[in-house]
N, C-alpha and C. Protein backbone atom coordinates (compact mmCIF):
# COMPACT_ATOMS: atom_id res chain seq x y z
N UNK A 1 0.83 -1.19 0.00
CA UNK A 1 0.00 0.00 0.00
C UNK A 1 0.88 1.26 0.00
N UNK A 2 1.63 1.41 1.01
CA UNK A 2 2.48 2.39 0.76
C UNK A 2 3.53 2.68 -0.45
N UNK A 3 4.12 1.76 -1.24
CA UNK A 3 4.96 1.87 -2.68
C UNK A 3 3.77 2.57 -3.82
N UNK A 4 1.98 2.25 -3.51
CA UNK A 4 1.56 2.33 -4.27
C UNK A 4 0.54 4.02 -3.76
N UNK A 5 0.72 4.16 -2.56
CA UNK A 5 -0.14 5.55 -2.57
C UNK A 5 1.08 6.40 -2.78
N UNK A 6 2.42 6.16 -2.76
CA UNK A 6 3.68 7.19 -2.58
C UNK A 6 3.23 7.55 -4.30
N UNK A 7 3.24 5.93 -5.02
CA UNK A 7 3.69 6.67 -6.50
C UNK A 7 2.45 7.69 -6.84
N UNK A 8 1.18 7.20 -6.24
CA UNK A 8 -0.11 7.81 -6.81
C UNK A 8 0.11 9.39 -6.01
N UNK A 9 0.35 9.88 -4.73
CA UNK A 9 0.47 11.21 -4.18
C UNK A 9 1.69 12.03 -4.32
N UNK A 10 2.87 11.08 -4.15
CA UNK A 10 4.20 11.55 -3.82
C UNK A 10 5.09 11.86 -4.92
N UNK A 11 5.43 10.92 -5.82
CA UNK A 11 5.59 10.26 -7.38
C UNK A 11 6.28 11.70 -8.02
N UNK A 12 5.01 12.30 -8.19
CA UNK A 12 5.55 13.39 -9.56
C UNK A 12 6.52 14.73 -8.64
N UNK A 13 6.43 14.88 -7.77
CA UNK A 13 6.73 15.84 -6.79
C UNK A 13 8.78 14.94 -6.59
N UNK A 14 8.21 14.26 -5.66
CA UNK A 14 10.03 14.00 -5.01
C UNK A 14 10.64 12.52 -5.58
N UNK A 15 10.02 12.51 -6.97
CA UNK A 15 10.21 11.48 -7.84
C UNK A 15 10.14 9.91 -7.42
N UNK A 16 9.85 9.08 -8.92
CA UNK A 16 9.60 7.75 -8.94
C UNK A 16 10.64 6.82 -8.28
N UNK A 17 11.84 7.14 -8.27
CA UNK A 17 12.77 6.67 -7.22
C UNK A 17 13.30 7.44 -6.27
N UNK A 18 12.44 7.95 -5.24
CA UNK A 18 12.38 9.12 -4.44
C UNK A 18 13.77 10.13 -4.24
N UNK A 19 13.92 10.24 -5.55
CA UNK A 19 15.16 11.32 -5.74
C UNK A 19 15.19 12.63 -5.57
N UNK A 20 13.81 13.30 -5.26
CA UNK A 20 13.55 14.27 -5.64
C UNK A 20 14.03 15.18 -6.65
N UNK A 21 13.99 16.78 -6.75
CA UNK A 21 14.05 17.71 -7.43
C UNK A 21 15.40 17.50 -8.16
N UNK A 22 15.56 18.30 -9.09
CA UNK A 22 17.01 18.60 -9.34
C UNK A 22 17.42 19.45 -8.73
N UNK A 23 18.68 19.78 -7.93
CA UNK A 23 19.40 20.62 -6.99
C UNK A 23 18.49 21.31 -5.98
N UNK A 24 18.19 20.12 -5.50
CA UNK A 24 17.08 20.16 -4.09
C UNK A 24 17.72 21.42 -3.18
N UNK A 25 18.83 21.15 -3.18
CA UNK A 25 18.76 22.11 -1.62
C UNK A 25 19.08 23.34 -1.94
N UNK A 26 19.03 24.24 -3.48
CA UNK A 26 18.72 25.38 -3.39
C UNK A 26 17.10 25.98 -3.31
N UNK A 27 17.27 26.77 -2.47
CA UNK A 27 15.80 27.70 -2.66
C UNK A 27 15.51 28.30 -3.92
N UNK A 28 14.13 28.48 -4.31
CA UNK A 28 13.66 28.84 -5.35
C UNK A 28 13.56 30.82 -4.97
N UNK A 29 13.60 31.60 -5.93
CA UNK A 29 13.53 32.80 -5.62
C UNK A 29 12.50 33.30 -4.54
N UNK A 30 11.17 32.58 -4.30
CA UNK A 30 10.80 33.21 -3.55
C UNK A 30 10.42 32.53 -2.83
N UNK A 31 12.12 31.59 -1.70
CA UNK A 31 12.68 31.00 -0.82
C UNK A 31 11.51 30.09 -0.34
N UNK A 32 11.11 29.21 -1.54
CA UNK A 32 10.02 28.10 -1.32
C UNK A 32 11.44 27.10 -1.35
N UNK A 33 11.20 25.48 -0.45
CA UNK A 33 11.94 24.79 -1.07
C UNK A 33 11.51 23.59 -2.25
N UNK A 34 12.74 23.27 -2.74
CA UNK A 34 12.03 22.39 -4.03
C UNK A 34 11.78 20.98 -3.17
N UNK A 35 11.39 20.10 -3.97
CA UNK A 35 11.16 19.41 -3.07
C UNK A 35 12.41 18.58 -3.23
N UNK A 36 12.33 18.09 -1.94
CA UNK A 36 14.01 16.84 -1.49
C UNK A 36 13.91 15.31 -1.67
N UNK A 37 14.65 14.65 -2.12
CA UNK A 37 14.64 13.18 -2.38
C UNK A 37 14.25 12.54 -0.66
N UNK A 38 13.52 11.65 -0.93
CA UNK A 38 13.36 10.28 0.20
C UNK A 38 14.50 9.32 0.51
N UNK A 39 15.29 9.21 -0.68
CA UNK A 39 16.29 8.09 -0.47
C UNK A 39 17.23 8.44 0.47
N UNK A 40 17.83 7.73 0.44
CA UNK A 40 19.04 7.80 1.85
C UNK A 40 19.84 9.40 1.72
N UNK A 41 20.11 9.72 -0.05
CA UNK A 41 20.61 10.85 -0.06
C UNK A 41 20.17 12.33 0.55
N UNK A 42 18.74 12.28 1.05
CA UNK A 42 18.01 13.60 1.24
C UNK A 42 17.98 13.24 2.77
N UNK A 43 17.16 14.59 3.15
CA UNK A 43 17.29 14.34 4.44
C UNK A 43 16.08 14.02 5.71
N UNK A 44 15.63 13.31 4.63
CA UNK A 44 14.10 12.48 5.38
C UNK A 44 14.27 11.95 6.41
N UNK A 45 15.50 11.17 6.95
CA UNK A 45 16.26 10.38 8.10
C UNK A 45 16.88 11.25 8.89
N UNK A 46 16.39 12.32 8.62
CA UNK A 46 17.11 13.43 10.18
C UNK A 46 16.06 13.73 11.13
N UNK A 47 14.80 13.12 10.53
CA UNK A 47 13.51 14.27 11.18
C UNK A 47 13.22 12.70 11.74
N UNK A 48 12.27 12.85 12.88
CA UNK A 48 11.62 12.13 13.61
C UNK A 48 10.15 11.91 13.04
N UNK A 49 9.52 10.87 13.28
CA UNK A 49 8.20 10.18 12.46
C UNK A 49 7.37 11.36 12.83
N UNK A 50 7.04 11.86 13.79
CA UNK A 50 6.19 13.01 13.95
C UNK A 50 6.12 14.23 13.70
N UNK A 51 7.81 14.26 13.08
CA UNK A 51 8.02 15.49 12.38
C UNK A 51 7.33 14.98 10.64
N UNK A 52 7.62 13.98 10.33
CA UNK A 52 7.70 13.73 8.83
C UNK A 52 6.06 13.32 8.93
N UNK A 53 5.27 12.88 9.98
CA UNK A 53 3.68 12.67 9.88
C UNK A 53 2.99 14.68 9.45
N UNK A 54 3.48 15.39 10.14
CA UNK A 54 3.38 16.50 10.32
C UNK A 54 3.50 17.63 8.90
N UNK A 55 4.43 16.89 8.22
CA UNK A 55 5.03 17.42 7.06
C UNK A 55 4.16 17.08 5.99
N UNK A 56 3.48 16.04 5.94
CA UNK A 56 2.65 15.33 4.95
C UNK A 56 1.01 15.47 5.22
N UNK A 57 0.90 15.88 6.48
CA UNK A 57 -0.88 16.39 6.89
C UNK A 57 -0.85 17.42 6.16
N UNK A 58 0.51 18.41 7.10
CA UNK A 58 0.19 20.03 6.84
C UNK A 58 0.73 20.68 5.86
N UNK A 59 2.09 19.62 4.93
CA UNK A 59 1.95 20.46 3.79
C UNK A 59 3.21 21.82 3.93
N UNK A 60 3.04 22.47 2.81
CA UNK A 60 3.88 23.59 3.04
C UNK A 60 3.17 24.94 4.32
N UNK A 61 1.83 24.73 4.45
CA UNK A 61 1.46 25.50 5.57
C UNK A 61 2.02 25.13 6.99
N UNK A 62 2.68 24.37 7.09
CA UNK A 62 3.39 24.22 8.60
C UNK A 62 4.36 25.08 9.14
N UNK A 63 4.83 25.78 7.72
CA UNK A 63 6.20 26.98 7.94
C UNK A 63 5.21 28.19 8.22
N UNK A 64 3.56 28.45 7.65
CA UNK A 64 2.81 29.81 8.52
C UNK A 64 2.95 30.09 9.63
N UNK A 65 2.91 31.45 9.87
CA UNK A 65 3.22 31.76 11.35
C UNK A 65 4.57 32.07 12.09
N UNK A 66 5.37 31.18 11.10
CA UNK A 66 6.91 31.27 12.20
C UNK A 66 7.60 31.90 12.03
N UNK A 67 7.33 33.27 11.38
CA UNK A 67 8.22 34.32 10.98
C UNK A 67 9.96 33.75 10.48
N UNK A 68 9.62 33.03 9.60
CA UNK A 68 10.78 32.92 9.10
C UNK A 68 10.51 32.97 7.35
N UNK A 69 11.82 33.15 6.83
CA UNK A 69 12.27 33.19 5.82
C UNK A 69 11.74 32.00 4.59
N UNK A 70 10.89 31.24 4.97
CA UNK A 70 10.75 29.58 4.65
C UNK A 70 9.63 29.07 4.04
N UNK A 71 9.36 28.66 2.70
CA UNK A 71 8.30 28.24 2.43
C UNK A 71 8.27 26.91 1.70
N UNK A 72 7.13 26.08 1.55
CA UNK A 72 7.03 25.37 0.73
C UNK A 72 5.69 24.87 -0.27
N UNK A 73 5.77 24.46 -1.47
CA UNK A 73 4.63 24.23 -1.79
C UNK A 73 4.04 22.85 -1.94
N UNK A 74 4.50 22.35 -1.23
CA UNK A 74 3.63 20.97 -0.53
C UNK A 74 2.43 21.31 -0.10
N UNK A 75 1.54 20.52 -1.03
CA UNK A 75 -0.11 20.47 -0.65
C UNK A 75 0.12 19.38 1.02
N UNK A 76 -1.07 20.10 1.06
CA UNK A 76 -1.51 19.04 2.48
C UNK A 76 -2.09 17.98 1.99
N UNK A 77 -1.96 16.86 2.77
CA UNK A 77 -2.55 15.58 2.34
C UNK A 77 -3.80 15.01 3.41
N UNK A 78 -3.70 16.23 4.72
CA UNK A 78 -4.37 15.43 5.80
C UNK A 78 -5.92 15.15 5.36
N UNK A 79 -6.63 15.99 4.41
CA UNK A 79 -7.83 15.15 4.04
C UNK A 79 -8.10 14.73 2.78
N UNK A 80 -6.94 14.21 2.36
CA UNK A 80 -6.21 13.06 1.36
C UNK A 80 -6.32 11.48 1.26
N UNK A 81 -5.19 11.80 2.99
CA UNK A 81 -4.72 10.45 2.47
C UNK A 81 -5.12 10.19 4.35
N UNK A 82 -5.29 8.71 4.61
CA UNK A 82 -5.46 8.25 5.72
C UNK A 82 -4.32 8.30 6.68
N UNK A 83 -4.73 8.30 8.18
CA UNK A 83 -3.21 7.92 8.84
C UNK A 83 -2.48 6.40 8.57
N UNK A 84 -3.36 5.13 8.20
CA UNK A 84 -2.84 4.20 7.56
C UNK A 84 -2.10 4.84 6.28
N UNK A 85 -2.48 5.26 5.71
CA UNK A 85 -1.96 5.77 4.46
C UNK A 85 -0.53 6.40 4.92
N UNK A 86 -0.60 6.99 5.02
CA UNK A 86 0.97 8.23 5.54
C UNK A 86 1.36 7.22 6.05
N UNK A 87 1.41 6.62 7.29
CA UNK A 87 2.38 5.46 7.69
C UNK A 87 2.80 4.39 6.83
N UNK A 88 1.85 3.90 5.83
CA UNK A 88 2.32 3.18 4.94
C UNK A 88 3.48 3.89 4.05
N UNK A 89 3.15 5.10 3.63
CA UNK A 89 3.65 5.87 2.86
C UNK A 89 5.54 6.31 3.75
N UNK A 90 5.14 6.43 4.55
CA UNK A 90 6.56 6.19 5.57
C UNK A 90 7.45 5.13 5.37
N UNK A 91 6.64 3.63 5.77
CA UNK A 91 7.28 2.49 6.44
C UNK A 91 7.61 2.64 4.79
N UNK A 92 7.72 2.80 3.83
CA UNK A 92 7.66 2.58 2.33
C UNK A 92 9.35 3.16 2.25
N UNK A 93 9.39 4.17 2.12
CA UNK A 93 10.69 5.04 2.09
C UNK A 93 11.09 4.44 2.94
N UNK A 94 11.10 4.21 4.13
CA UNK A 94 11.97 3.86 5.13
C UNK A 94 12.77 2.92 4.66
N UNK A 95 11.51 1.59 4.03
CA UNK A 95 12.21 0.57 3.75
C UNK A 95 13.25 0.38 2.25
N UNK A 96 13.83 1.68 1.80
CA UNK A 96 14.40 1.88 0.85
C UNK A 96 15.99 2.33 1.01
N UNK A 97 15.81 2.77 2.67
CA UNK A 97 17.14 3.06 3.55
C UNK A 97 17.60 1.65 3.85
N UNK A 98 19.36 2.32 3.97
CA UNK A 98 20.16 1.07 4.36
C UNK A 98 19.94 1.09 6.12
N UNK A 99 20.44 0.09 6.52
CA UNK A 99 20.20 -0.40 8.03
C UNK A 99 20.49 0.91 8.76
N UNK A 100 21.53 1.16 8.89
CA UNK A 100 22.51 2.37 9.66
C UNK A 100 21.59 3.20 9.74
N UNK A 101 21.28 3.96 8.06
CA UNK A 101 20.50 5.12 8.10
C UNK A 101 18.95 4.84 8.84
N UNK A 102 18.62 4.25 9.00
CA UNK A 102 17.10 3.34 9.40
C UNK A 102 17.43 3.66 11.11
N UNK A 103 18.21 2.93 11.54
CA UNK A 103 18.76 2.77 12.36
C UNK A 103 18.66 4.53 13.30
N UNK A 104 19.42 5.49 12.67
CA UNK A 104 19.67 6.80 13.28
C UNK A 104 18.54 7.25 13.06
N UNK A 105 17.05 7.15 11.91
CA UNK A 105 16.28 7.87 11.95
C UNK A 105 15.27 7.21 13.46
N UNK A 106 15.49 5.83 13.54
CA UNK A 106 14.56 5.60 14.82
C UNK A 106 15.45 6.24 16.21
N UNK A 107 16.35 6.32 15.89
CA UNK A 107 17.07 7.15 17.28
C UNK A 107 16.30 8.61 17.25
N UNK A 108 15.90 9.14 16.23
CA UNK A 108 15.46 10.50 16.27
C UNK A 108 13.81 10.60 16.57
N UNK A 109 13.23 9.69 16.48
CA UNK A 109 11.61 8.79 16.60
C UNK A 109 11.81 8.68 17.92
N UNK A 110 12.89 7.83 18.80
CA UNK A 110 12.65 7.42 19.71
C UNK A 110 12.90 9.45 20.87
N UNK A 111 13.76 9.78 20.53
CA UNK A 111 14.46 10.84 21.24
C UNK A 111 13.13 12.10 21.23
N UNK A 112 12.53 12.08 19.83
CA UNK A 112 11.46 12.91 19.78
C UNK A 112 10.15 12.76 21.34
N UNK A 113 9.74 11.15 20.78
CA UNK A 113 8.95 10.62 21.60
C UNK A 113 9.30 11.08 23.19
N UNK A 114 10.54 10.57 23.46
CA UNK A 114 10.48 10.94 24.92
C UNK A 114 10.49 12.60 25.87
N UNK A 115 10.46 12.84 24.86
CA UNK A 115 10.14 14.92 24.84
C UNK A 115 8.93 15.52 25.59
């Protein structure tokens, strides 16, 4: 379920082998970001599951409000896609990381959690 709602929601955005954009980590002129690959190369495995559940409800509106410099144009998905869905859509990428990297993103899951 998740390989198959990523390609149907995720797909055209941070690409079919979750590579995302071309030269992801520059900002676009009006400091939106492009979007970033899933694979081990991007930096999906730095954020904690409740950061990356958070990212996929709310979309590029999660940066409103915080007086910063920061935007994105990520649609929201929260009345999209299910919370089965997004977790599938998670455990999916995840399972595309090597052990290690897998490994440090649940250290950041677990470290979040106990907050």
């Amino acid at each position: 379920m998740g390989e198959a709602t990523y390609a149907d929601n995720c797909a055209s955005c941070h690409g079919v082998d979750l590579e995302g954009e071309a030269q992801w980590k520059i900002q676009n002129e009006d400091d939106s970001f492009r979007s970033p690959p899933h694979s081990a190369d991007g930096h999906t495995w730095h954020h904690a599951d409740s950061i990356l559940i958070e990212s996929i409800k709310e979309g590029g509106a999660r940066f409103e409000g915080l007086n910063i410099a920061v935007s994105s144009n990520m649609p929201a998905f929260a009345a999209t896609l299910t919370d089965e869905e997004i977790t599938a859509v998670l455990n999916y990428i995840k399972s595309t990381w090597p052990d290690d990297i897998r490994a440090l993103q649940w250290q950041q899951t677990m470290q979040d959690s106990s907050q």
